[in-house]
PDB file of N, CA and C in Angstrom:
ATOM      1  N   UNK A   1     -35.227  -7.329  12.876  1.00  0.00           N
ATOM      2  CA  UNK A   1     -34.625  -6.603  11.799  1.00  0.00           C
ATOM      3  C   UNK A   1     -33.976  -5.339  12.372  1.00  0.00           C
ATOM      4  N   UNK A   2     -32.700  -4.782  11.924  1.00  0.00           N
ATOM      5  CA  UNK A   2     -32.395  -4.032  12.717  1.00  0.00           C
ATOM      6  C   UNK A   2     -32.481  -2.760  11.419  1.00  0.00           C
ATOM      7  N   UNK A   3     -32.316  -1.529  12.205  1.00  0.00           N
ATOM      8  CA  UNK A   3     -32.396  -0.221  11.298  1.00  0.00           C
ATOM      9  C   UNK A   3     -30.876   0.481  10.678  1.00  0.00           C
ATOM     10  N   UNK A   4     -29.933  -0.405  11.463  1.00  0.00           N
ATOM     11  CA  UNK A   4     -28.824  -0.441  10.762  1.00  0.00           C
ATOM     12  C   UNK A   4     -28.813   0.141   9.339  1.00  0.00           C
ATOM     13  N   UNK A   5     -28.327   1.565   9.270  1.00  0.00           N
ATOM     14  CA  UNK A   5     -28.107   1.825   7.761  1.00  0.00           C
ATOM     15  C   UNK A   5     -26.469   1.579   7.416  1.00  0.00           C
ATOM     16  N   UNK A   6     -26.350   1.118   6.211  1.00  0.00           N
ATOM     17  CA  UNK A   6     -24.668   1.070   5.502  1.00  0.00           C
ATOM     18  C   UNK A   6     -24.169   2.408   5.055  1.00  0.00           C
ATOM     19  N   UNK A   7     -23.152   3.141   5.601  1.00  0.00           N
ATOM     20  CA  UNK A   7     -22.756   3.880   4.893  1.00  0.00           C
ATOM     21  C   UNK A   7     -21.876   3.552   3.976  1.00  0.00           C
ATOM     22  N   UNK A   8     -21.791   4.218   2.688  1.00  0.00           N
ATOM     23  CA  UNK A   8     -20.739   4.242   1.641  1.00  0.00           C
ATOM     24  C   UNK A   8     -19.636   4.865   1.838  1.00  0.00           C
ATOM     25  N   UNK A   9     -18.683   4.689   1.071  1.00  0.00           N
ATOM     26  CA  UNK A   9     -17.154   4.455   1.870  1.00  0.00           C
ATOM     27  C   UNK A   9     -16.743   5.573   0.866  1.00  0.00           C
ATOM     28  N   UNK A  10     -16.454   6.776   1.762  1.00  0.00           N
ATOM     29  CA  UNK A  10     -15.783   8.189   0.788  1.00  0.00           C
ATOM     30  C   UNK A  10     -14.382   8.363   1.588  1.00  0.00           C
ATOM     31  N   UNK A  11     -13.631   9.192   1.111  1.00  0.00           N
ATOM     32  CA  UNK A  11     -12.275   9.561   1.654  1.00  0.00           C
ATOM     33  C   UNK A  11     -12.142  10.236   2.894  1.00  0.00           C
ATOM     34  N   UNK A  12     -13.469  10.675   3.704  1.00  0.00           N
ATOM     35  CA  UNK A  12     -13.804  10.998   4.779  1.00  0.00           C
ATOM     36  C   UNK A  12     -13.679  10.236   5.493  1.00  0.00           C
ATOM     37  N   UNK A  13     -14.210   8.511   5.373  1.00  0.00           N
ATOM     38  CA  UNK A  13     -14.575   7.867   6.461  1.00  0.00           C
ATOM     39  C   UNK A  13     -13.827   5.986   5.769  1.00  0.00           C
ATOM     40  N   UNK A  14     -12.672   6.324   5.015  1.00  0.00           N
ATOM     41  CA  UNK A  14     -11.736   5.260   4.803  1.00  0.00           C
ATOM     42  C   UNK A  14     -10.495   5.715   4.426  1.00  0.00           C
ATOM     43  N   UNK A  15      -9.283   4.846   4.454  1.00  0.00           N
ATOM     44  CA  UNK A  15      -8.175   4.602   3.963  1.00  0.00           C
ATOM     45  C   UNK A  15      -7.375   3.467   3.508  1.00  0.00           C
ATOM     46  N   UNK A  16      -6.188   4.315   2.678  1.00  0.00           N
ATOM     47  CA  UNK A  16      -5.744   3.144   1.757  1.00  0.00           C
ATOM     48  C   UNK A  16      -4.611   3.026   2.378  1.00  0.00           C
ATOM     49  N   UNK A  17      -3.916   1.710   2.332  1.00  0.00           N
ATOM     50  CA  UNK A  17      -2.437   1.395   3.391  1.00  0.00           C
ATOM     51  C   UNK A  17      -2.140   0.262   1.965  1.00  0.00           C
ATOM     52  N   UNK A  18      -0.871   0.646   1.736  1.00  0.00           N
ATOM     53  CA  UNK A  18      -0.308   0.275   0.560  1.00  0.00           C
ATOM     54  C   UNK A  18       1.355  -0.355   1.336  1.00  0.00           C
ATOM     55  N   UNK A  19       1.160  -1.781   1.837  1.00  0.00           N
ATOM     56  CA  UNK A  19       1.669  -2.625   2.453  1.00  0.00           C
ATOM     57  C   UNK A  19       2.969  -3.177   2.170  1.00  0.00           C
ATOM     58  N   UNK A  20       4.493  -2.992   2.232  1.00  0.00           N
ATOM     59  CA  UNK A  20       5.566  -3.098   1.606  1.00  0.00           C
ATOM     60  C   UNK A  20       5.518  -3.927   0.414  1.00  0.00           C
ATOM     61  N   UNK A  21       5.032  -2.624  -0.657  1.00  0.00           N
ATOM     62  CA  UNK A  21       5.589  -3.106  -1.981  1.00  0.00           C
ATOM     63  C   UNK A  21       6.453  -3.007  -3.032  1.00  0.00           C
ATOM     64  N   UNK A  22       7.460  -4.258  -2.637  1.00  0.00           N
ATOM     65  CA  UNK A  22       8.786  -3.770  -2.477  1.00  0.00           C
ATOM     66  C   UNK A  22       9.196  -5.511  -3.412  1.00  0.00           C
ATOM     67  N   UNK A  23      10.400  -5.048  -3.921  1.00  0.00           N
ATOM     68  CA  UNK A  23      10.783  -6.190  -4.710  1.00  0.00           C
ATOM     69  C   UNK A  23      11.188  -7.964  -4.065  1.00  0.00           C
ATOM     70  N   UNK A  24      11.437  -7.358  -3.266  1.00  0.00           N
ATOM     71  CA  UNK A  24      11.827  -8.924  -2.867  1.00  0.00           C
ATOM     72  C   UNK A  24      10.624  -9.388  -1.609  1.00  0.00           C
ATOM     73  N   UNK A  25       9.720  -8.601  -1.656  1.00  0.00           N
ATOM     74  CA  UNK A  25       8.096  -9.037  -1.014  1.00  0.00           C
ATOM     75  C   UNK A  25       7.545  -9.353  -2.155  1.00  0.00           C
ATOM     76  N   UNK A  26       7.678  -9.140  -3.624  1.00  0.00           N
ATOM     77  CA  UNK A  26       6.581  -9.673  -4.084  1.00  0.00           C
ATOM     78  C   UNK A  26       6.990 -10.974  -4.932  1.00  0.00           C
ATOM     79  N   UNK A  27       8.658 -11.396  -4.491  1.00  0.00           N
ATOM     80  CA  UNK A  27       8.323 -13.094  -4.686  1.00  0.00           C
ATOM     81  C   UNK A  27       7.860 -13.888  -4.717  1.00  0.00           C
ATOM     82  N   UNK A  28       7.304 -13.862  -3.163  1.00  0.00           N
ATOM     83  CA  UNK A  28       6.057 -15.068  -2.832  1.00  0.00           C
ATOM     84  C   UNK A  28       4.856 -14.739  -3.909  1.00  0.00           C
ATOM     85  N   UNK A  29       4.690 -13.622  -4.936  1.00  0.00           N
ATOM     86  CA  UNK A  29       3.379 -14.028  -5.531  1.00  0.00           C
ATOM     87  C   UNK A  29       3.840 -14.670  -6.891  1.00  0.00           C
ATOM     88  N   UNK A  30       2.375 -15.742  -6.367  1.00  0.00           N
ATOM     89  CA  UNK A  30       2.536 -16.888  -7.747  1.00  0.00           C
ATOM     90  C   UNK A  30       1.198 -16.646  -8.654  1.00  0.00           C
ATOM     91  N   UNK A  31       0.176 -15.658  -8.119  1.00  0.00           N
ATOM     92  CA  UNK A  31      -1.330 -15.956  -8.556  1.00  0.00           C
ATOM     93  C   UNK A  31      -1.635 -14.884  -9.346  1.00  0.00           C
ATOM     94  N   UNK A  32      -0.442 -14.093  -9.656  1.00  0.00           N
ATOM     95  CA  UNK A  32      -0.883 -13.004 -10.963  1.00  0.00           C
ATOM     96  C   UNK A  32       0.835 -12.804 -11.320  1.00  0.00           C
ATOM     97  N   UNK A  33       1.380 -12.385 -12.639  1.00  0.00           N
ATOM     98  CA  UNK A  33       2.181 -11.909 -13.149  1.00  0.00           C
ATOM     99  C   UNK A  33       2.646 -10.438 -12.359  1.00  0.00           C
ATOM    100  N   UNK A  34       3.733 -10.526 -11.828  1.00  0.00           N
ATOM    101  CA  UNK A  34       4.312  -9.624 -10.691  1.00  0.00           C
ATOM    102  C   UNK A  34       3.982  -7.851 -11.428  1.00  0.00           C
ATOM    103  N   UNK A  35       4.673  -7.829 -12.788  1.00  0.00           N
ATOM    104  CA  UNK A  35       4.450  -7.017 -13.460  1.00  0.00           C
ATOM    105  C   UNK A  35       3.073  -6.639 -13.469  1.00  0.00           C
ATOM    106  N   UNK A  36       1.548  -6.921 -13.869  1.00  0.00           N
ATOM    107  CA  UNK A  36       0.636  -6.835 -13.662  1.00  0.00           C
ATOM    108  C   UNK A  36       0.142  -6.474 -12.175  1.00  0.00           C
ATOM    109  N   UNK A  37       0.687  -7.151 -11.337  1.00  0.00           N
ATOM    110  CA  UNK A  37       0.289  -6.792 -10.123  1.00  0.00           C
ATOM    111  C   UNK A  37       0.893  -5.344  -9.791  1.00  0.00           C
ATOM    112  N   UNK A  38       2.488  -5.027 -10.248  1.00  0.00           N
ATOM    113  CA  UNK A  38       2.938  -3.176  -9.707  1.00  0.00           C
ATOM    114  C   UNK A  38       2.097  -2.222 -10.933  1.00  0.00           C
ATOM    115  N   UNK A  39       1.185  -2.822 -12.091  1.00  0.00           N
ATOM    116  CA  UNK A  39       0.824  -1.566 -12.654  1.00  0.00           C
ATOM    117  C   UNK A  39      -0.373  -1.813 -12.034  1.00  0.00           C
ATOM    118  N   UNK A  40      -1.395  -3.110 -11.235  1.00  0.00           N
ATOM    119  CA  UNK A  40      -2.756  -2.728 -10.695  1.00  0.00           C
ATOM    120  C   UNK A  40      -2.712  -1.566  -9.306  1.00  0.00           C
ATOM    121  N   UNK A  41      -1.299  -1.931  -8.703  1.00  0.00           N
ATOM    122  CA  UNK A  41      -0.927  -1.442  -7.420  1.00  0.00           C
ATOM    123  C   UNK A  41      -1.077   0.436  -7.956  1.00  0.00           C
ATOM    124  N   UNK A  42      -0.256   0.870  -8.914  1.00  0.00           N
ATOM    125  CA  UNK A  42      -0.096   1.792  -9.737  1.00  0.00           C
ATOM    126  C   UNK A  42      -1.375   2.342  -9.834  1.00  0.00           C
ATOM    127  N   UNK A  43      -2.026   1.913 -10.638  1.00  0.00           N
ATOM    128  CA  UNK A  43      -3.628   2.099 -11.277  1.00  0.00           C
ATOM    129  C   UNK A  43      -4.364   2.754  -9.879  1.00  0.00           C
ATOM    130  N   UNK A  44      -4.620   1.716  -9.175  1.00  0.00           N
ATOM    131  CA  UNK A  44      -4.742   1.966  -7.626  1.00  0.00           C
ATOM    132  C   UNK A  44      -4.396   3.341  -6.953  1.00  0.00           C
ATOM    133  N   UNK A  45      -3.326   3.313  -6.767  1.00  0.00           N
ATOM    134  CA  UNK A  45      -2.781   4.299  -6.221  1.00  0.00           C
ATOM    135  C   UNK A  45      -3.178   6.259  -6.548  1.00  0.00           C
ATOM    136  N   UNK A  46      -3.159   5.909  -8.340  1.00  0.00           N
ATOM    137  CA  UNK A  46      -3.598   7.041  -9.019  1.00  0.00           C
ATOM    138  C   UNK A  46      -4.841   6.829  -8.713  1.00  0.00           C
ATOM    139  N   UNK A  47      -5.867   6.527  -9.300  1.00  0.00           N
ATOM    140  CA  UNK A  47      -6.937   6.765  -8.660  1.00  0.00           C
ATOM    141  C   UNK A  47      -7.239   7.051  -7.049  1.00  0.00           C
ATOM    142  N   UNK A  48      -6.813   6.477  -5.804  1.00  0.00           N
ATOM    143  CA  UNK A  48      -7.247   6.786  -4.200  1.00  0.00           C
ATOM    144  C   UNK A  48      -5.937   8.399  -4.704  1.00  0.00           C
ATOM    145  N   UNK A  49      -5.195   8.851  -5.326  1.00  0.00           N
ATOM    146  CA  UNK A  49      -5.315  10.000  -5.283  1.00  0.00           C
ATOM    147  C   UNK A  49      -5.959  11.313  -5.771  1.00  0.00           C
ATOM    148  N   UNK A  50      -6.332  10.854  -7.159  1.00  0.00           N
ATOM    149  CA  UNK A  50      -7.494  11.617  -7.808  1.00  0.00           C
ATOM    150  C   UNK A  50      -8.771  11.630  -6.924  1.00  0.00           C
ATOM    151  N   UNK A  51      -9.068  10.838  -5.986  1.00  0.00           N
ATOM    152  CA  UNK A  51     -10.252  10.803  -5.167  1.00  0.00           C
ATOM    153  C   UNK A  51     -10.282  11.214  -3.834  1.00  0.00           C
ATOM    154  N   UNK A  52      -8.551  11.356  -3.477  1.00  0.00           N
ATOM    155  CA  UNK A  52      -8.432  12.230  -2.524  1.00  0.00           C
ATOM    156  C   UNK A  52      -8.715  11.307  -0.908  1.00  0.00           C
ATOM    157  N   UNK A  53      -8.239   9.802  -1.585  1.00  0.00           N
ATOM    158  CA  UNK A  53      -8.063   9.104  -0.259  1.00  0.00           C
ATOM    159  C   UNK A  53      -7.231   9.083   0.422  1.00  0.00           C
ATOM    160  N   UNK A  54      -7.302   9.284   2.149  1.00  0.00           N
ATOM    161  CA  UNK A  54      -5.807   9.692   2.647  1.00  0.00           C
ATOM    162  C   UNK A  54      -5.180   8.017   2.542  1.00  0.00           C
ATOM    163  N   UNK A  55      -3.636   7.779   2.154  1.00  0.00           N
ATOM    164  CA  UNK A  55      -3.330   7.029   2.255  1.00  0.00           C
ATOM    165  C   UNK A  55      -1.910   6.796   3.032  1.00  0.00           C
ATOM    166  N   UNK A  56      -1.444   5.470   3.110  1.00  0.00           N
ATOM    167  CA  UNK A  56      -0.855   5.216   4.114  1.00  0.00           C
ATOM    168  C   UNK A  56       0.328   4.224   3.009  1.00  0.00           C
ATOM    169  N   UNK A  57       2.199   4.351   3.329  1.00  0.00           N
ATOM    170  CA  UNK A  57       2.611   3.173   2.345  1.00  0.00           C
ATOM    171  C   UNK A  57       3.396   3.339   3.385  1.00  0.00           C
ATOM    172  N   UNK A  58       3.966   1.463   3.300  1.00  0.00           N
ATOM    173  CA  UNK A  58       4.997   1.287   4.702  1.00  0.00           C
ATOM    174  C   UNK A  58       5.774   0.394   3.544  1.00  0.00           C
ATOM    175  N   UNK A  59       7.026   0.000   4.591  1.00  0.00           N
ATOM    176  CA  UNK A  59       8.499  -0.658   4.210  1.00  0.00           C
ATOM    177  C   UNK A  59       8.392  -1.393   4.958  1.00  0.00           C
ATOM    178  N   UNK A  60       9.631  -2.420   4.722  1.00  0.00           N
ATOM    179  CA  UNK A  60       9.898  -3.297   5.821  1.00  0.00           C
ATOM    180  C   UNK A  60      11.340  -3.325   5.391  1.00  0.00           C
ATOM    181  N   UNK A  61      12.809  -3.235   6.267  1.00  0.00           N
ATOM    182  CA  UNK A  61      14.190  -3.750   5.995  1.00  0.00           C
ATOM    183  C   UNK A  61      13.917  -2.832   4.644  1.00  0.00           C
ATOM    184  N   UNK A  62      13.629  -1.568   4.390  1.00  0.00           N
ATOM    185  CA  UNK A  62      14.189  -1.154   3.149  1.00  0.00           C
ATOM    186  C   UNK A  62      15.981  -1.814   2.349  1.00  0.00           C
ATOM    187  N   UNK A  63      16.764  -0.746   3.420  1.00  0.00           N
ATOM    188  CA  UNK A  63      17.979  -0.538   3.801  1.00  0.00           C
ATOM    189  C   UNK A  63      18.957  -2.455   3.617  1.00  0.00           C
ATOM    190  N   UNK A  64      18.543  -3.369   3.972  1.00  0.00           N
ATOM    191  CA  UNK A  64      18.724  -4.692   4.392  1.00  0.00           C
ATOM    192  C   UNK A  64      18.117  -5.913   3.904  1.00  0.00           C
ATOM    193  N   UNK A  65      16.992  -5.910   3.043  1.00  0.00           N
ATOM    194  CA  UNK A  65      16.282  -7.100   2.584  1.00  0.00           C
ATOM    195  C   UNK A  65      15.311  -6.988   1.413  1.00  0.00           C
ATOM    196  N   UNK A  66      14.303  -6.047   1.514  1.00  0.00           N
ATOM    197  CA  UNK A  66      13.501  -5.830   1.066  1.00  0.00           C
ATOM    198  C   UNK A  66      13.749  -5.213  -0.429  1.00  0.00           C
ATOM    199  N   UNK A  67      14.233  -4.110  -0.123  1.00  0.00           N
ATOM    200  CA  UNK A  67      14.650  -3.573  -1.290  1.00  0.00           C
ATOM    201  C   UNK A  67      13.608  -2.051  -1.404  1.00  0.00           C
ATOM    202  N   UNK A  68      13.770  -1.123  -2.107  1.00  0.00           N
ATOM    203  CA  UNK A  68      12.869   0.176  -1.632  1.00  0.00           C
ATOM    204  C   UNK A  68      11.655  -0.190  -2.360  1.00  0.00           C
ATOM    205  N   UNK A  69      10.698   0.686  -2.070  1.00  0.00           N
ATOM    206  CA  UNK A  69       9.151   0.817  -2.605  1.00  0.00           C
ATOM    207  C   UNK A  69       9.775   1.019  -4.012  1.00  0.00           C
ATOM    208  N   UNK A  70       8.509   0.411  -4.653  1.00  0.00           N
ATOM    209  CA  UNK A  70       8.420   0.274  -6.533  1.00  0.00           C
ATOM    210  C   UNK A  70       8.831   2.053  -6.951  1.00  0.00           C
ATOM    211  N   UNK A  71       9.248   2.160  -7.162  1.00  0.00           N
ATOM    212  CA  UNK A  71       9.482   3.871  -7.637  1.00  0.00           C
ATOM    213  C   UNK A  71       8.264   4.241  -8.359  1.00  0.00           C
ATOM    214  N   UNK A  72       7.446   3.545  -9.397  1.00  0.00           N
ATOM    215  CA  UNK A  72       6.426   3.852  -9.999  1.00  0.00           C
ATOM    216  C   UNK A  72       5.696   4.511  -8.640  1.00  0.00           C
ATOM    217  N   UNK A  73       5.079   3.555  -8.019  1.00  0.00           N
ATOM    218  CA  UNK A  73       4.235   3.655  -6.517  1.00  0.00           C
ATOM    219  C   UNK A  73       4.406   5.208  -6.476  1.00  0.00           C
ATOM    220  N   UNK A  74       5.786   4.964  -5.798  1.00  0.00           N
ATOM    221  CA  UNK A  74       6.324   6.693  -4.776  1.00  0.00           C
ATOM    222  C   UNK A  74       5.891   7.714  -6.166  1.00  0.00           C
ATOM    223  N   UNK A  75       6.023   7.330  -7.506  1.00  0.00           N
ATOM    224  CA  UNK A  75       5.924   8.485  -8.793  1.00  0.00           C
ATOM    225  C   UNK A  75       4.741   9.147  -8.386  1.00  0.00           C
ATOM    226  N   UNK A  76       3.517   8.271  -7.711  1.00  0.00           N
ATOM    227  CA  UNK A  76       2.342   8.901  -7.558  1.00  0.00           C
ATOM    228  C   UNK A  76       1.839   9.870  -6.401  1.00  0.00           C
ATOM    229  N   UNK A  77       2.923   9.802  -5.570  1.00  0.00           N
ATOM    230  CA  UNK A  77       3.081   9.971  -4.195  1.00  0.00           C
ATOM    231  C   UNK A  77       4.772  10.443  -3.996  1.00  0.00           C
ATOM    232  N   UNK A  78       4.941  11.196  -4.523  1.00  0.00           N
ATOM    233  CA  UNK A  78       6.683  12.196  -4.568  1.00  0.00           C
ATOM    234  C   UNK A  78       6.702  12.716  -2.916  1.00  0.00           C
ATOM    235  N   UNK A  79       6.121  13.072  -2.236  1.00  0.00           N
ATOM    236  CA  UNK A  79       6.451  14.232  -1.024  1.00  0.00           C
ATOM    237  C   UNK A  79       5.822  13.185   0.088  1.00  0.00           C
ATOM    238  N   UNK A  80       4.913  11.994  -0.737  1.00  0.00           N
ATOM    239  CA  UNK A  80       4.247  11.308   0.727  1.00  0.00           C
ATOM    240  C   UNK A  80       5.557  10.500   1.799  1.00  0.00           C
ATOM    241  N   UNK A  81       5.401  10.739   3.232  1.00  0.00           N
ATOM    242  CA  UNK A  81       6.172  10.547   3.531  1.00  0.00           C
ATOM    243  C   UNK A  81       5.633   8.405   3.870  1.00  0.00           C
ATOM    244  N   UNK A  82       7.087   7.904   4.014  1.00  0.00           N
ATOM    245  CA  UNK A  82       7.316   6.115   4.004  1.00  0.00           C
ATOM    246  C   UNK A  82       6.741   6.277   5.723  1.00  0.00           C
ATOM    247  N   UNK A  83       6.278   4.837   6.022  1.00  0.00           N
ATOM    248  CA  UNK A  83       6.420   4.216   7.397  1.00  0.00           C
ATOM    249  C   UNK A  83       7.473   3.337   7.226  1.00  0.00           C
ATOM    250  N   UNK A  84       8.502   3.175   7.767  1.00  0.00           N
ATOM    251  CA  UNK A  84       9.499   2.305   7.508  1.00  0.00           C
ATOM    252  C   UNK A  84       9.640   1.159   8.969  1.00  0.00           C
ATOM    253  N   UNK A  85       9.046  -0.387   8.865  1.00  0.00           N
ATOM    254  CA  UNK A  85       9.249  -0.613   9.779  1.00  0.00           C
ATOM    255  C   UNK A  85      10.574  -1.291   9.908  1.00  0.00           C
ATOM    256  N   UNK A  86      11.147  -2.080  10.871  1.00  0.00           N
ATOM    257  CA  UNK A  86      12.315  -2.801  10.861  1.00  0.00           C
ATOM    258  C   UNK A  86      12.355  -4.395  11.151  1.00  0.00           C
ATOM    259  N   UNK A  87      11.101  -4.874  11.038  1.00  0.00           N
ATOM    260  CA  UNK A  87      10.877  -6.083  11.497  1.00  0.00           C
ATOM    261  C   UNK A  87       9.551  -6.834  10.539  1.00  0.00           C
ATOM    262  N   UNK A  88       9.233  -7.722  10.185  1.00  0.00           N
ATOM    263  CA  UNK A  88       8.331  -8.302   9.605  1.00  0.00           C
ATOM    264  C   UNK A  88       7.338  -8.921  10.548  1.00  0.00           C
ATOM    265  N   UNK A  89       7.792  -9.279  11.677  1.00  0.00           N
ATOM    266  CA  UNK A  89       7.146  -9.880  12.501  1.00  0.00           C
ATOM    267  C   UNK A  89       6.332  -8.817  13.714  1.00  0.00           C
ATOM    268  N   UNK A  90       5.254  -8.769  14.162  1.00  0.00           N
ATOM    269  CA  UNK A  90       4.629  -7.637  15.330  1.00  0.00           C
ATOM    270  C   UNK A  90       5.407  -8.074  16.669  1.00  0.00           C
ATOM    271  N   UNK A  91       5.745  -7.062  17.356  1.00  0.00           N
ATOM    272  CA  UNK A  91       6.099  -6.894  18.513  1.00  0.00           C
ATOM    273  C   UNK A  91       5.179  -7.496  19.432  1.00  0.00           C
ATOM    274  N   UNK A  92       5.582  -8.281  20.370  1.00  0.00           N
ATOM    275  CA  UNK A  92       4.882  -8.817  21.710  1.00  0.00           C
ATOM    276  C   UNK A  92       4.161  -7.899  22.312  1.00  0.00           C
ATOM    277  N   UNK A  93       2.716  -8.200  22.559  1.00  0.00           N
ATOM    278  CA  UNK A  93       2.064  -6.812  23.411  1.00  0.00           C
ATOM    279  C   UNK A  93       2.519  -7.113  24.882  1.00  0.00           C
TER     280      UNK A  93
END
């Protein structure tokens, strides 16, 4: 048996990464109503800021494919700055 204790997960010792959510990424979803899914994303968002979680939101092809982050999203997050990547796919290590 080990003495392993669990710690609980505060804004100290987690984060939130809010993964290009962006209009023409959330095509592929078929398993909830798209609409429902940008106000849970929303819901989300306000709360890890009322709680003061550091968080993290990236792009992909803003500019070229994707299309920009949900504006609601950024409403909650005005000054947070984007990760904008340029590729969908990871770079070769």
């Amino acid at each position: 048996m080990s003495d392993t204790k669990l710690e609980l997960l505060t804004p100290a010792n987690s984060q939130l990464i809010f993964i290009d959510h962006q209009p023409q990424m959330a095509f592929g979803v078929q398993s909830i109503d798209r609409q429902v899914l940008k106000n849970n994303v929303v819901a989300l968002a306000k709360a890890a800021k009322t709680f003061e979680v550091p968080t993290t939101i990236t792009t992909v092809e803003t500019e070229s494919f994707s299309g920009f982050t949900y504006p609601e999203l950024l409403a909650v997050y005005p000054d947070h700055p984007l990760l904008e990547r340029t590729s969908l796919t990871p770079s070769p290590a």
